[in-house]
Protein backbone atom coordinates (compact mmCIF):
# COMPACT_ATOMS: atom_id res chain seq x y z
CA UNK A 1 0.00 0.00 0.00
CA UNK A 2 2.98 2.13 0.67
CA UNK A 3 4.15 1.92 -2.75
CA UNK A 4 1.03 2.95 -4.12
CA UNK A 5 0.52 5.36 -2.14
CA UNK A 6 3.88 6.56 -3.93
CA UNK A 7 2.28 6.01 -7.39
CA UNK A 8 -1.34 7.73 -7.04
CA UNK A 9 -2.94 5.80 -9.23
CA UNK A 10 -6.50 7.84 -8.74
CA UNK A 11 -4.05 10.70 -10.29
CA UNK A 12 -3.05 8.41 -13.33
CA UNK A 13 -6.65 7.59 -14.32
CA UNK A 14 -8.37 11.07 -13.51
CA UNK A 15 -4.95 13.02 -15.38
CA UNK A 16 -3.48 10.36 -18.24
CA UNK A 17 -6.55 8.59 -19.49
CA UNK A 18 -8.19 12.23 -20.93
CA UNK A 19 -4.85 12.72 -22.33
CA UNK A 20 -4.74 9.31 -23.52
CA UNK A 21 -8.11 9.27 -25.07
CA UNK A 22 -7.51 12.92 -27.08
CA UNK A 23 -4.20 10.60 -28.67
CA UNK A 24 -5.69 7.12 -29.09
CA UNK A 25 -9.19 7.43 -28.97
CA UNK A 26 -11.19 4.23 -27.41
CA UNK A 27 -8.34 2.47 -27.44
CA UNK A 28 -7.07 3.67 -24.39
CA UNK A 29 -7.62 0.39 -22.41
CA UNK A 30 -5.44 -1.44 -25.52
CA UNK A 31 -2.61 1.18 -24.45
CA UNK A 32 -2.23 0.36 -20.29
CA UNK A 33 -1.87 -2.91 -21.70
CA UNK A 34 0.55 -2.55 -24.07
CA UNK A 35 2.36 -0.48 -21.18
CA UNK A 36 1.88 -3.02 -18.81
CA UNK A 37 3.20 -6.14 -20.79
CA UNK A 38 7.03 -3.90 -21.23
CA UNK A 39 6.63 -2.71 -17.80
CA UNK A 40 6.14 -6.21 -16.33
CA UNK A 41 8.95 -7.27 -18.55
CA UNK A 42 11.07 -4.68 -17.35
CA UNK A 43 10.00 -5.59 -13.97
CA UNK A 44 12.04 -9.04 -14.50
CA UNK A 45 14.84 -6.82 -15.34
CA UNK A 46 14.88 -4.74 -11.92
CA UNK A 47 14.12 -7.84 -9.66
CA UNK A 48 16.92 -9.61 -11.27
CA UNK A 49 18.82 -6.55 -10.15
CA UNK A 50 17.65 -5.87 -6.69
CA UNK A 51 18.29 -9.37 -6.04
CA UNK A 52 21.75 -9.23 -6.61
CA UNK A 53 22.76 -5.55 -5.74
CA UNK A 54 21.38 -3.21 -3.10
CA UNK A 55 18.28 -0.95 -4.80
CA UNK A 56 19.01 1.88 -2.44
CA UNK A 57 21.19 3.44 -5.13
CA UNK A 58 18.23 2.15 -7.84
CA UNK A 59 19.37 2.21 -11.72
CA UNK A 60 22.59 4.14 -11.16
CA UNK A 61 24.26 1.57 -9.11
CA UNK A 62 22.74 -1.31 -11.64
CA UNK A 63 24.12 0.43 -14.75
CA UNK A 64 27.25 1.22 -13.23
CA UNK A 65 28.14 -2.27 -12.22
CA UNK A 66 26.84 -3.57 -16.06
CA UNK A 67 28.15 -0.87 -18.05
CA UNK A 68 30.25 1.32 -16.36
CA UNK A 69 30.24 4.72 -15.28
CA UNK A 70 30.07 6.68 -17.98
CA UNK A 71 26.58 4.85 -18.98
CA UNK A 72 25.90 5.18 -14.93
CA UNK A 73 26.09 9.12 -15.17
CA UNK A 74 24.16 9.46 -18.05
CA UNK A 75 21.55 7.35 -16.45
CA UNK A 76 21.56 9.70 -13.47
CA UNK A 77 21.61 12.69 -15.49
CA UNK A 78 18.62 11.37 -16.96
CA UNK A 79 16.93 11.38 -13.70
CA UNK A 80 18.10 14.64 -12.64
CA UNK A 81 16.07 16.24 -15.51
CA UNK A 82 12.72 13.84 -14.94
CA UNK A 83 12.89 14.36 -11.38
CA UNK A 84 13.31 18.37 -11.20
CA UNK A 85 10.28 18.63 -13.81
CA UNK A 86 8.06 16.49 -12.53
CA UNK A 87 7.43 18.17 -9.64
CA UNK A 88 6.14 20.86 -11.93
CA UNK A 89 4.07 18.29 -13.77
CA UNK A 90 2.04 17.39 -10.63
CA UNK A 91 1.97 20.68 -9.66
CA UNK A 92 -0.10 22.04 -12.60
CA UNK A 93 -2.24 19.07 -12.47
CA UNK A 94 -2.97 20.15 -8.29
CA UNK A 95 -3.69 23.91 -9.93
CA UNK A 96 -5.71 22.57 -12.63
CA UNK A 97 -7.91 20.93 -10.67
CA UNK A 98 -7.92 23.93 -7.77
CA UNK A 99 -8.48 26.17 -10.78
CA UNK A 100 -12.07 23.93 -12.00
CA UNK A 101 -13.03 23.23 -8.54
CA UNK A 102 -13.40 26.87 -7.16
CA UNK A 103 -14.48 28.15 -10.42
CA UNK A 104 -17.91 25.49 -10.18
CA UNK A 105 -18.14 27.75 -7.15
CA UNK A 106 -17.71 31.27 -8.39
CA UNK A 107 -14.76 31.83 -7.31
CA UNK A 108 -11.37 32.39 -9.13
CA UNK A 109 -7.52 33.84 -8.81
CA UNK A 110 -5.35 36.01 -10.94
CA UNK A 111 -3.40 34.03 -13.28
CA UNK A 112 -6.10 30.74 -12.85
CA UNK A 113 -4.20 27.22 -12.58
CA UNK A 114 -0.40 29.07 -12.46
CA UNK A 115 -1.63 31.12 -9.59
CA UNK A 116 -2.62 27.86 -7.52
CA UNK A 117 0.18 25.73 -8.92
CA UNK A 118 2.73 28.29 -7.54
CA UNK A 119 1.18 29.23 -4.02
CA UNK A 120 1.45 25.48 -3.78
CA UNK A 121 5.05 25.18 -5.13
CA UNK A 122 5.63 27.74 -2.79
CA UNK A 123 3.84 25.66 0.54
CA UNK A 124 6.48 22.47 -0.33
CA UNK A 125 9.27 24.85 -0.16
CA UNK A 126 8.48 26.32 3.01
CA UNK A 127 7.46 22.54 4.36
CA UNK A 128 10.85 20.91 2.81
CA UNK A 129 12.79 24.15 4.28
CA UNK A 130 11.83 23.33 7.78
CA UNK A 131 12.47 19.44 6.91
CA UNK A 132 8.68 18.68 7.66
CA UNK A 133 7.53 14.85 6.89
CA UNK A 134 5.04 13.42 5.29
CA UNK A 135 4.86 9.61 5.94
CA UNK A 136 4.04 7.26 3.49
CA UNK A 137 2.51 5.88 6.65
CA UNK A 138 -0.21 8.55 6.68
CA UNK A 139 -0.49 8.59 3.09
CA UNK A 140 -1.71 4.78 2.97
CA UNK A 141 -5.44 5.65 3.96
CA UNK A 142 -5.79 8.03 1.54
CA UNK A 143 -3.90 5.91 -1.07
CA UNK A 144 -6.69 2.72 -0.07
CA UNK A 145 -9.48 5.25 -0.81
CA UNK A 146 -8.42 6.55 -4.12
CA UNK A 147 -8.23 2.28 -5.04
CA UNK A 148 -11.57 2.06 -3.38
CA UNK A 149 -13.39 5.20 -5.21
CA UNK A 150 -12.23 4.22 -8.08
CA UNK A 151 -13.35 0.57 -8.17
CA UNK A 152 -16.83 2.03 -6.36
CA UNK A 153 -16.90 4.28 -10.17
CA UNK A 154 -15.58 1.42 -12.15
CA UNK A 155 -18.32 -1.48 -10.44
CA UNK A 156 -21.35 1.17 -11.58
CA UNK A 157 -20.61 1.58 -15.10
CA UNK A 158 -19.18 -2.09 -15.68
CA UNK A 159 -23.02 -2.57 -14.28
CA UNK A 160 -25.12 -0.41 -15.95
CA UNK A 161 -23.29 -1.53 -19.63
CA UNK A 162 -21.88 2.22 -19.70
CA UNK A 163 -24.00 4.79 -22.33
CA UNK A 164 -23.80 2.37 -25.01
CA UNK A 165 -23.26 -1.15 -24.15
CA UNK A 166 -19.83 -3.14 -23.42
CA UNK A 167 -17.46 -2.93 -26.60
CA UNK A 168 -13.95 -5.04 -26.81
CA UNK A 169 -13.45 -4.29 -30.29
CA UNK A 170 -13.06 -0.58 -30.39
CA UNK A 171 -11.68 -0.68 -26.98
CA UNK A 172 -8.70 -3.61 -26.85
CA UNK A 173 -7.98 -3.09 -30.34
CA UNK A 174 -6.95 0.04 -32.66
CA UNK A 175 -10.25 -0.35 -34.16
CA UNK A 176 -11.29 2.63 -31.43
CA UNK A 177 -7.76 4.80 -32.33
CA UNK A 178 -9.07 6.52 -35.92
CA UNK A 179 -12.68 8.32 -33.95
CA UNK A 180 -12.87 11.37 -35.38
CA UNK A 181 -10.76 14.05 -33.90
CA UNK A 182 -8.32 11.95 -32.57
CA UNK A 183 -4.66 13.34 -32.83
CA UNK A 184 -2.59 11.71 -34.36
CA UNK A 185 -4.63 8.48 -33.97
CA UNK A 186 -3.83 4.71 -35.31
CA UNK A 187 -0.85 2.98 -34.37
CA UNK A 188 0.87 6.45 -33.91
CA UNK A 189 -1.61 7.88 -31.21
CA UNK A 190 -1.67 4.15 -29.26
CA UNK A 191 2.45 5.00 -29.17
CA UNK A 192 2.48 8.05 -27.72
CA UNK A 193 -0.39 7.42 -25.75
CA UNK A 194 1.89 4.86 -23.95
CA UNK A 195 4.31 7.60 -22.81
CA UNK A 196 1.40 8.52 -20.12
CA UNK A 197 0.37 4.60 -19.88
CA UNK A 198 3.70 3.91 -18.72
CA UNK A 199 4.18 7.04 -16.30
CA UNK A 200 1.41 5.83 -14.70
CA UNK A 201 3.42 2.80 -13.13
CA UNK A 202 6.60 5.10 -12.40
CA UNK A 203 7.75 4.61 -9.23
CA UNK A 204 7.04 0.77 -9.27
CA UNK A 205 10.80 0.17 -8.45
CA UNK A 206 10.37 1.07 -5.07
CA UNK A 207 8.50 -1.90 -4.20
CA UNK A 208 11.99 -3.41 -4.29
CA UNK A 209 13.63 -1.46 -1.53
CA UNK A 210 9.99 -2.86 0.62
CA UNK A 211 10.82 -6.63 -0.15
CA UNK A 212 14.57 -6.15 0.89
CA UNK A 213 13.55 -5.33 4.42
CA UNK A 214 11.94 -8.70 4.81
CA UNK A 215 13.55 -11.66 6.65
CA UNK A 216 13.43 -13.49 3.09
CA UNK A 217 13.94 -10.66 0.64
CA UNK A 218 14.77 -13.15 -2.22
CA UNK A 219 11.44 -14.13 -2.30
CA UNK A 220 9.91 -10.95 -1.02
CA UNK A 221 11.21 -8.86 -3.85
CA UNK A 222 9.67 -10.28 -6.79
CA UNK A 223 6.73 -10.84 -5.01
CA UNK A 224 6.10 -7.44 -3.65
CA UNK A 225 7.28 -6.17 -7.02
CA UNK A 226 4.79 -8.46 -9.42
CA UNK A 227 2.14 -8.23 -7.18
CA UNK A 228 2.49 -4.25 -7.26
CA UNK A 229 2.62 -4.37 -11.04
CA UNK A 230 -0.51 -6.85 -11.54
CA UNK A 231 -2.20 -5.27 -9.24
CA UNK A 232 -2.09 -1.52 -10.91
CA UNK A 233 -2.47 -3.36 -14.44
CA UNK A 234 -5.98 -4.55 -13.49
CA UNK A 235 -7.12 -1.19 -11.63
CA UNK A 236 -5.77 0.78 -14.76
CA UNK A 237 -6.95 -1.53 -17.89
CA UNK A 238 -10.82 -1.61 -16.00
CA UNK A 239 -10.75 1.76 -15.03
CA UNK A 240 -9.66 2.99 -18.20
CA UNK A 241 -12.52 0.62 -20.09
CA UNK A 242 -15.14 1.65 -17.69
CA UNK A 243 -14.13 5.41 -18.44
CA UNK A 244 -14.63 4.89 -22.04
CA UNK A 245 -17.82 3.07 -22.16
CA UNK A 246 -18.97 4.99 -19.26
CA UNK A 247 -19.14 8.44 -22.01
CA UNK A 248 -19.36 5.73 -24.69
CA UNK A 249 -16.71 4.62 -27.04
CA UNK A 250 -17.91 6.60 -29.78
CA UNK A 251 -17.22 10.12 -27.51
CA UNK A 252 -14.13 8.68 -26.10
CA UNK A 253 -12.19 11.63 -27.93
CA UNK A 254 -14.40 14.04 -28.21
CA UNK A 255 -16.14 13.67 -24.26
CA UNK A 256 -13.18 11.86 -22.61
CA UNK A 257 -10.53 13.41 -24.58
CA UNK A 258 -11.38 16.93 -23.73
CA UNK A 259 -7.95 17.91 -21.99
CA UNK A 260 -9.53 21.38 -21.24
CA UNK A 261 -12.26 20.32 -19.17
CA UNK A 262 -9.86 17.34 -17.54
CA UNK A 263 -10.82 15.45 -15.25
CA UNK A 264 -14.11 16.79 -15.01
CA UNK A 265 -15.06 13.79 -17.01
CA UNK A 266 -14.71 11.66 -14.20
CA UNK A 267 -16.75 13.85 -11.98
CA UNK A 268 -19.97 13.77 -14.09
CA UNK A 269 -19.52 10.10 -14.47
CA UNK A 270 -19.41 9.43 -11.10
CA UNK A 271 -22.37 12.04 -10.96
CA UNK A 272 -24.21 10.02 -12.93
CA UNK A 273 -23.56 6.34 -12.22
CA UNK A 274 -22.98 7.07 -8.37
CA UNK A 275 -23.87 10.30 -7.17
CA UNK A 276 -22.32 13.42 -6.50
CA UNK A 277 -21.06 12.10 -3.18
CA UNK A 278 -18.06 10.43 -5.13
CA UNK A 279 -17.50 13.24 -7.32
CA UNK A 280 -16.69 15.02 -4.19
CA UNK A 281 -15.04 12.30 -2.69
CA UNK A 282 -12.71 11.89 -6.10
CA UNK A 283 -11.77 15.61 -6.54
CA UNK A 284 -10.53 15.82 -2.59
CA UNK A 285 -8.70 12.24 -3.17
CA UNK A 286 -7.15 13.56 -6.39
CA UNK A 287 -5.79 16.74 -5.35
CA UNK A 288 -4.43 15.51 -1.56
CA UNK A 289 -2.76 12.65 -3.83
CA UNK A 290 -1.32 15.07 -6.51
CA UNK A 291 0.14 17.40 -3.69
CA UNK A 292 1.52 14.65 -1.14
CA UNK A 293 3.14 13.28 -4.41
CA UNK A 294 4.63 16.43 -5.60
CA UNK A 295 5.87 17.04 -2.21
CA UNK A 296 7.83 13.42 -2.00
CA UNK A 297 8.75 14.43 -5.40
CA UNK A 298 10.49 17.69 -3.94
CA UNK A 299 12.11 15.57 -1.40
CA UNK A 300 13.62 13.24 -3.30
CA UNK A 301 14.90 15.55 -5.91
CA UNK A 302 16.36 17.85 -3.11
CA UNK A 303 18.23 14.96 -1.92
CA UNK A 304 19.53 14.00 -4.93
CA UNK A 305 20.84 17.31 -5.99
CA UNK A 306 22.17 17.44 -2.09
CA UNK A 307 24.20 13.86 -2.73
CA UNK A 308 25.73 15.66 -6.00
CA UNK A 309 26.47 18.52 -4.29
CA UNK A 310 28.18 16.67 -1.79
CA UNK A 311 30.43 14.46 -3.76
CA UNK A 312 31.58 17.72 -5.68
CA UNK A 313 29.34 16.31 -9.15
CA UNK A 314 27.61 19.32 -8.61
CA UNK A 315 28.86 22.70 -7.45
CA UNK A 316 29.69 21.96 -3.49
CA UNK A 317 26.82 24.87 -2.62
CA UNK A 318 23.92 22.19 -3.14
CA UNK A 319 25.47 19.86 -0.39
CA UNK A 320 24.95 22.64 2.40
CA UNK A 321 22.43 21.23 4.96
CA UNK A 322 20.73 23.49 7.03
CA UNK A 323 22.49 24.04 10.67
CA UNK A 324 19.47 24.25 12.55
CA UNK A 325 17.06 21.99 10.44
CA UNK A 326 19.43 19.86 8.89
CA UNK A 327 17.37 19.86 5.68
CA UNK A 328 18.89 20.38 2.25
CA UNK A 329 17.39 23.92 1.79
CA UNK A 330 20.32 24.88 -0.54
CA UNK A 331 18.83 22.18 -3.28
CA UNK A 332 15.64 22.90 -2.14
CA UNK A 333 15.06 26.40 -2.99
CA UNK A 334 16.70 25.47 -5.95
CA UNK A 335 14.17 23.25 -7.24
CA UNK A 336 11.18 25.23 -5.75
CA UNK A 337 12.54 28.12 -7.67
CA UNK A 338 13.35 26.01 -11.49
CA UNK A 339 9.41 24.57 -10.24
CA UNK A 340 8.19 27.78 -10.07
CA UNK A 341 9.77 29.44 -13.44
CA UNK A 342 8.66 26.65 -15.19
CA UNK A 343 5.20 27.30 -14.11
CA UNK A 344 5.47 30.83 -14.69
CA UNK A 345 6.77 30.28 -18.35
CA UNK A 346 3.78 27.91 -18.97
CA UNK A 347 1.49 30.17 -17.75
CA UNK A 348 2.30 32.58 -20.68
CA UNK A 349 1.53 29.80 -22.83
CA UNK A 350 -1.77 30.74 -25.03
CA UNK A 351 -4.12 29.05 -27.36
CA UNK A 352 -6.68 29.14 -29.71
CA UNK A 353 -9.01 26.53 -31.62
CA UNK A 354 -9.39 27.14 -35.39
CA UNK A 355 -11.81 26.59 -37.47
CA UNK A 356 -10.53 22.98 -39.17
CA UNK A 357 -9.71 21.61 -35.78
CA UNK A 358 -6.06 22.58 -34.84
CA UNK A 359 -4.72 24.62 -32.14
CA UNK A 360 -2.48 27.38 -32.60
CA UNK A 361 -0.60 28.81 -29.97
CA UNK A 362 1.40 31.88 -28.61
CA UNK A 363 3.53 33.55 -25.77
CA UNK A 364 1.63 36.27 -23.92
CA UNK A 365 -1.07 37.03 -22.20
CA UNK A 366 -4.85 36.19 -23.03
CA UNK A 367 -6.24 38.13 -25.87
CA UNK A 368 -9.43 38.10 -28.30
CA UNK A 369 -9.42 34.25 -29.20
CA UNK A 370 -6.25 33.19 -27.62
CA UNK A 371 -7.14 31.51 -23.61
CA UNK A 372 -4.60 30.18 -21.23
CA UNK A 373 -3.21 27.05 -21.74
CA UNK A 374 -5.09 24.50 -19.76
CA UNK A 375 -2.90 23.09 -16.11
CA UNK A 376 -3.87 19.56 -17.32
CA UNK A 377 -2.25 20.27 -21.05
CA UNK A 378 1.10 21.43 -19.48
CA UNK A 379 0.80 18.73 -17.32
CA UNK A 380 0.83 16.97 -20.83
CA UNK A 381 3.62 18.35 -21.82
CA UNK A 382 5.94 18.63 -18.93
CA UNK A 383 4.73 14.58 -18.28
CA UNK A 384 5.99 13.38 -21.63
CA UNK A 385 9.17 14.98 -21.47
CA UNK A 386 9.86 13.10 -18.39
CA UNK A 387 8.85 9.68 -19.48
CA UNK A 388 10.63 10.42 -22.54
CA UNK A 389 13.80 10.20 -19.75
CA UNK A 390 12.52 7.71 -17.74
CA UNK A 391 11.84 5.72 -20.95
CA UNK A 392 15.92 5.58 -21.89
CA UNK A 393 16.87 4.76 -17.96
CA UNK A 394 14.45 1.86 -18.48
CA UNK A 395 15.76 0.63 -21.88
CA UNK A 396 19.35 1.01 -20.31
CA UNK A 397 18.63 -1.38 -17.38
CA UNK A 398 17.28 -4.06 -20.29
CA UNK A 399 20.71 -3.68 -22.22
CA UNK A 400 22.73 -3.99 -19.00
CA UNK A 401 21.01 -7.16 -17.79
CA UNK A 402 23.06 -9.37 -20.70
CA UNK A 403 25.78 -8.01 -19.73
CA UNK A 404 25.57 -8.43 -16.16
CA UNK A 405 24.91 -11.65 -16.37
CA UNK A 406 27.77 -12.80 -18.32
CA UNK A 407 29.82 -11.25 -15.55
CA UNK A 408 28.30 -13.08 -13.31
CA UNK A 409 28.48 -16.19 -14.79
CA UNK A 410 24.96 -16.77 -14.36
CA UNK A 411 23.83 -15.62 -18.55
CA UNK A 412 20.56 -17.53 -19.59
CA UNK A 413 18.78 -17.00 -22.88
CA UNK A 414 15.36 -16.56 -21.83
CA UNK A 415 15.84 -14.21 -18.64
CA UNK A 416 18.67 -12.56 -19.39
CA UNK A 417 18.07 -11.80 -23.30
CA UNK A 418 14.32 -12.53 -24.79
CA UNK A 419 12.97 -10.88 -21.72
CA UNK A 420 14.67 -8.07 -21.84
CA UNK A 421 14.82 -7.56 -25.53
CA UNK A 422 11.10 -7.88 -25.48
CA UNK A 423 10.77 -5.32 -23.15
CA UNK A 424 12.66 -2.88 -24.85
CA UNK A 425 10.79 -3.52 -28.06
CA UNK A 426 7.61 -2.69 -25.96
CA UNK A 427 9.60 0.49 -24.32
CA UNK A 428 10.65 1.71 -27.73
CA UNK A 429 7.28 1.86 -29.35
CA UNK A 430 6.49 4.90 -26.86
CA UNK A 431 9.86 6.83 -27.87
CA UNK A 432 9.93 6.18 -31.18
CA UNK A 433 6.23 7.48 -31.91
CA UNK A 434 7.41 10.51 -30.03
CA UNK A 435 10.78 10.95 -32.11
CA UNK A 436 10.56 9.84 -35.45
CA UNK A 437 7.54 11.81 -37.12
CA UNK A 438 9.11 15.03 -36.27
CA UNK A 439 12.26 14.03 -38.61
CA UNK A 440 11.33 15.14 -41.97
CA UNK A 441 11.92 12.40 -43.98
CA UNK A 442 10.32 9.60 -41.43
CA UNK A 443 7.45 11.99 -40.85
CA UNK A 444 6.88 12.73 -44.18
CA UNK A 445 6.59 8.62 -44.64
CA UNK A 446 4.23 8.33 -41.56
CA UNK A 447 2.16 11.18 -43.42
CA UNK A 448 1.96 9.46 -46.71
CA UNK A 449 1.01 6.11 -44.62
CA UNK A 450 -2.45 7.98 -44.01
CA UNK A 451 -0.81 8.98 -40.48
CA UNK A 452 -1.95 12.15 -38.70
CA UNK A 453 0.98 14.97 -38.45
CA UNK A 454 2.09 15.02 -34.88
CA UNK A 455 0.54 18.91 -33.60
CA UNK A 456 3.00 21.55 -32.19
CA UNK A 457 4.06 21.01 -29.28
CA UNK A 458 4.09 17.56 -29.38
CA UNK A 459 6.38 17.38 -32.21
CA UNK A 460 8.86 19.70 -30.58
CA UNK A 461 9.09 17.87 -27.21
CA UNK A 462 11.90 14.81 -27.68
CA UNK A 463 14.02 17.69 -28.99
CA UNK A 464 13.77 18.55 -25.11
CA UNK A 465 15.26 15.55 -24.00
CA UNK A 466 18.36 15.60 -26.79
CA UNK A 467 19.02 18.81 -25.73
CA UNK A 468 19.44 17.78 -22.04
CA UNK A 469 20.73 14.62 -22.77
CA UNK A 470 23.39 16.50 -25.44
CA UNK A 471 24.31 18.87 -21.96
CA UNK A 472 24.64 15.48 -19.95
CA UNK A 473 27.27 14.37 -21.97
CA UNK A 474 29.32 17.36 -22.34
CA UNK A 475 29.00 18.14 -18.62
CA UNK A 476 30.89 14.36 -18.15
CA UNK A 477 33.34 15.11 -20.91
CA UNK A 478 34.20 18.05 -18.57
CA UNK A 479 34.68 16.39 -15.27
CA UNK A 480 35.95 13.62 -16.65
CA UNK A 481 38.48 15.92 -17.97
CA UNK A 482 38.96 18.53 -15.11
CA UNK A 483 37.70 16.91 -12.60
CA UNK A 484 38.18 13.06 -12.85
CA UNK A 485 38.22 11.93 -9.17
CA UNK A 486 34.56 13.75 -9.49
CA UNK A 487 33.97 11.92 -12.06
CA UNK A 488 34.73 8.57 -10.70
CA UNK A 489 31.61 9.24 -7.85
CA UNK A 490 29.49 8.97 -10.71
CA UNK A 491 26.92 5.99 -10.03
CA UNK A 492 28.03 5.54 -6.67
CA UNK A 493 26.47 8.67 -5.03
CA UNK A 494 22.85 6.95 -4.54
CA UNK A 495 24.88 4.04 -2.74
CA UNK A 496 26.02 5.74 0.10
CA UNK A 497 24.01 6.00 3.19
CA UNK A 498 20.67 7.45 3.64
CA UNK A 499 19.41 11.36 2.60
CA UNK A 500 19.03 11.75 6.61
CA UNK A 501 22.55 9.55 7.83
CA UNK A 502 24.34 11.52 4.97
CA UNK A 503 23.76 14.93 6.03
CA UNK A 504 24.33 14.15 9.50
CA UNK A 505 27.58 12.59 8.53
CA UNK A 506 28.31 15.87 7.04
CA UNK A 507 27.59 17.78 9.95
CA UNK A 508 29.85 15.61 11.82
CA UNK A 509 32.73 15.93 9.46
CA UNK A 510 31.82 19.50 9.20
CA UNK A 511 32.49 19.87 13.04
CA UNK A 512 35.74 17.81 13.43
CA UNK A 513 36.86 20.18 10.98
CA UNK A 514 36.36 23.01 12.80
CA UNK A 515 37.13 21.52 16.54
């Protein structure tokens, strides 16, 4: 319960199936299943791991043991960029839905979703500052009653046949991906639709570190990790079908696919089928999940941009702890101030619908047709961009599995190769729908295949991630050529002790020092 606390899944369904349905249409329950099958293959790949080596250190200290450490940094450059934006991700999903639920009640802020996205950005900073807690202990209630609300929803509709009956075709096959107004639709729109199918099990790894404190944790590991992973497939495949026959298939992209209104879908469906009781009960769940996990998102990003600091990777500033609260408030501030200016930027973000269906947009402020840019569409945006990252740390841990093995002298075809090429084959769809139609000669081949143009932004956003990726490596061509005892902490950073025992070790060292 912990870990799914960790996970929100109420947040995946209410935030990445309206998302998912504007891309793929009906088909949405075909892509959490899709996701699923290279997630639970990948899954093999990280129990195989954590069996083996410690997951307190996670990917970096897997990769760096299979391929070395320049592979190692590059994985944990990787998740420096997903983890600093997706605290802004969750963020504008929390103002979103602040932004819709106070309007329904007359009331509304300056600025709309950016105004409530930053007051909040601005509560974790102040909470994280003065190294304030939130247990996963006290978030297990809440994370039972999203599981609970949402099978309450799912049990009505799956009842009451949804609007229009019970339909597998349109919805477990592509059959439901070329509806009308679906963009880009087909195979295309079920690939990138998978970038937010597969976000929604993020954080799965940590079920891992939960086995390992076990008396048996050879046995507890995969168990705790494949029951995790079966358990979230099920909630997300029948909560995403129940969504879509709920408004019926043939609305899924024009009803459920409305990012603007997002996830007020949910709320008149569980209006309709249940009563306005859960619609309540969904909207408090949703937002209390979205802002415990973008605080634990803080944390853990603070932390991590503490451990750099402290092993010199990163300028020595960010591994200051604070001498009274012994939080990381250096690293802190820094992401609640990158947070904030990404929100800020976004908010400047404006749109307008034209007349044959696209969207054009613009920097500035509202004007004649042009509206703010919806919290739930930058949480789009932001979203993708980091499981474009997470996406390449994933397919890295595949590769390095044959390779580990061999090492160990333990190499089997099936485990240590099909699985894990399978996997990646699965991973790769997502990326590769994302990165390939923006080229000019691929796109121009998806085009003439009948294929949808990918829309601006969506087109720009992998260039995102080869920019960052393009920094990554000439940021370890310079320590590795300035700095190389740096450079050899690479990989090992996450393996040394705790967020807590390491500050307080540098405290101590701090204070020999100066006795």
């Amino acid at each position: 319960m912990l870990c799914i606390a960790a996970i929100a899944p109420a947040a995946s369904m209410l935030f990445n199936v309206p998302v998912i349905a504007s891309q793929a249409g009906a088909a949405s329950p075909l892509v959490f299943v899709l996701s699923a099958i290279g997630v639970l293959l990948l899954g093999i790949s990280v129990v195989y791991f954590a069996r083996r080596l410690s997951s307190a250190g996670g990917f970096c200290t897997w990769i760096r043991h299979a391929l070395g450490k320049e592979a190692a940094f590059q994985v944990g450059w990787l998740l420096l960029g997903s983890y600093a934006l997706f605290e802004a991700a969750l963020q504008a999903t929390v103002g979103g839905s602040l932004e819709n639920a106070f309007s329904s009640l007359g009331f509304s802020l300056p600025g709309g979703w950016v105004m409530y996205a930053l007051l909040l950005t601005l509560i974790v900073g102040v909470l994280a500052h003065f190294d304030v807690k939130l247990s996963l202990w006290v978030m297990a209630p809440f994370a039972l009653l999203e599981v609970l609300v949402l099978l309450v929803l799912d049990g009505a509709i799956l009842l009451k046949g949804g609007a229009s009956g019970h339909d597998l075709l349109h919805t477990f096959t592509p059959a439901g991906s070329t509806l009308a107004g679906i963009v880009p639709g087909g195979i295309l729109g079920i690939g990138i639709g998978m970038v937010l199918g597969i976000l929604a099990f993020v954080g799965f790894e940590t079920a891992a570190a939960y086995g390992e404190e076990t008396r048996h944790p050879r046995r507890a590991i995969p168990v705790a990790m494949y029951s995790l992973l079966i358990g979230l497939t099920v909630l997300y495949v029948v909560t995403s079908y129940a969504a879509t026959i709920g408004v019926g298939w043939q609305h899924a992209g024009g009803t459920l696919g409305n990012i603007a209104t997002a996830p007020q879908q949910y709320l008149v469906l569980a209006n309709h089928y249940v009563g306005s009781w859960l619609g309540t009960a969904l909207v408090i769940l949703v937002v209390t999940s979205n802002a415990a996990s973008a605080f634990a998102m803080h944390q853990v990003m603070a932390r991590y941009v503490f451990s750099m600091g402290r092993e010199q990777v990163l300028p020595a500033l960010f591994g200051r702890a604070h001498p009274r609260w012994r939080s990381p408030y250096i690293a802190g501030w820094t992401q609640t101030g990158f947070t904030g200016l990404v929100i800020i930027f976004l908010g400047f973000i404006v749109q307008k619908s034209n007349v044959d269906g696209t969207v054009s947009y613009a920097l500035g402020l509202p004007h004649g047709a042009f509206t703010q840019t919806s919290g739930i569409g930058s949480f789009q945006w932001l979203a993708s961009v980091v499981t474009m990252c997470l996406l390449l740390v994933y397919i890295l841990t595949n590769v390095a599995v044959p390779f580990f093995a061999r090492r160990q002298q333990e190499f089997r075809v099936v485990p240590h190769m099909i699985v894990p090429l399978a996997s990646t084959l699965l991973l790769l769809l997502p990326f590769a729908s994302y990165v390939l139609p923006p080229l000019p000669l691929i796109g121009g081949w998806f085009t003439a295949l009948g294929f949808a143009p990918t829309p601006f932004p969506t087109n720009i956003l992998p260039f995102f991630v080869v920019l960052w990726i393009i920094l990554g490596l000439g940021y370890a061509w310079y320590l590795s050529r300035h700095s190389p005892e740096r450079y050899e902490q690479i990989g090992l950073i996450l393996q040394h002790e705790g967020a807590e025992e390491a500050i307080s070790a540098k405290e101590t060292k701090d204070q020999t020092q100066e006795e």
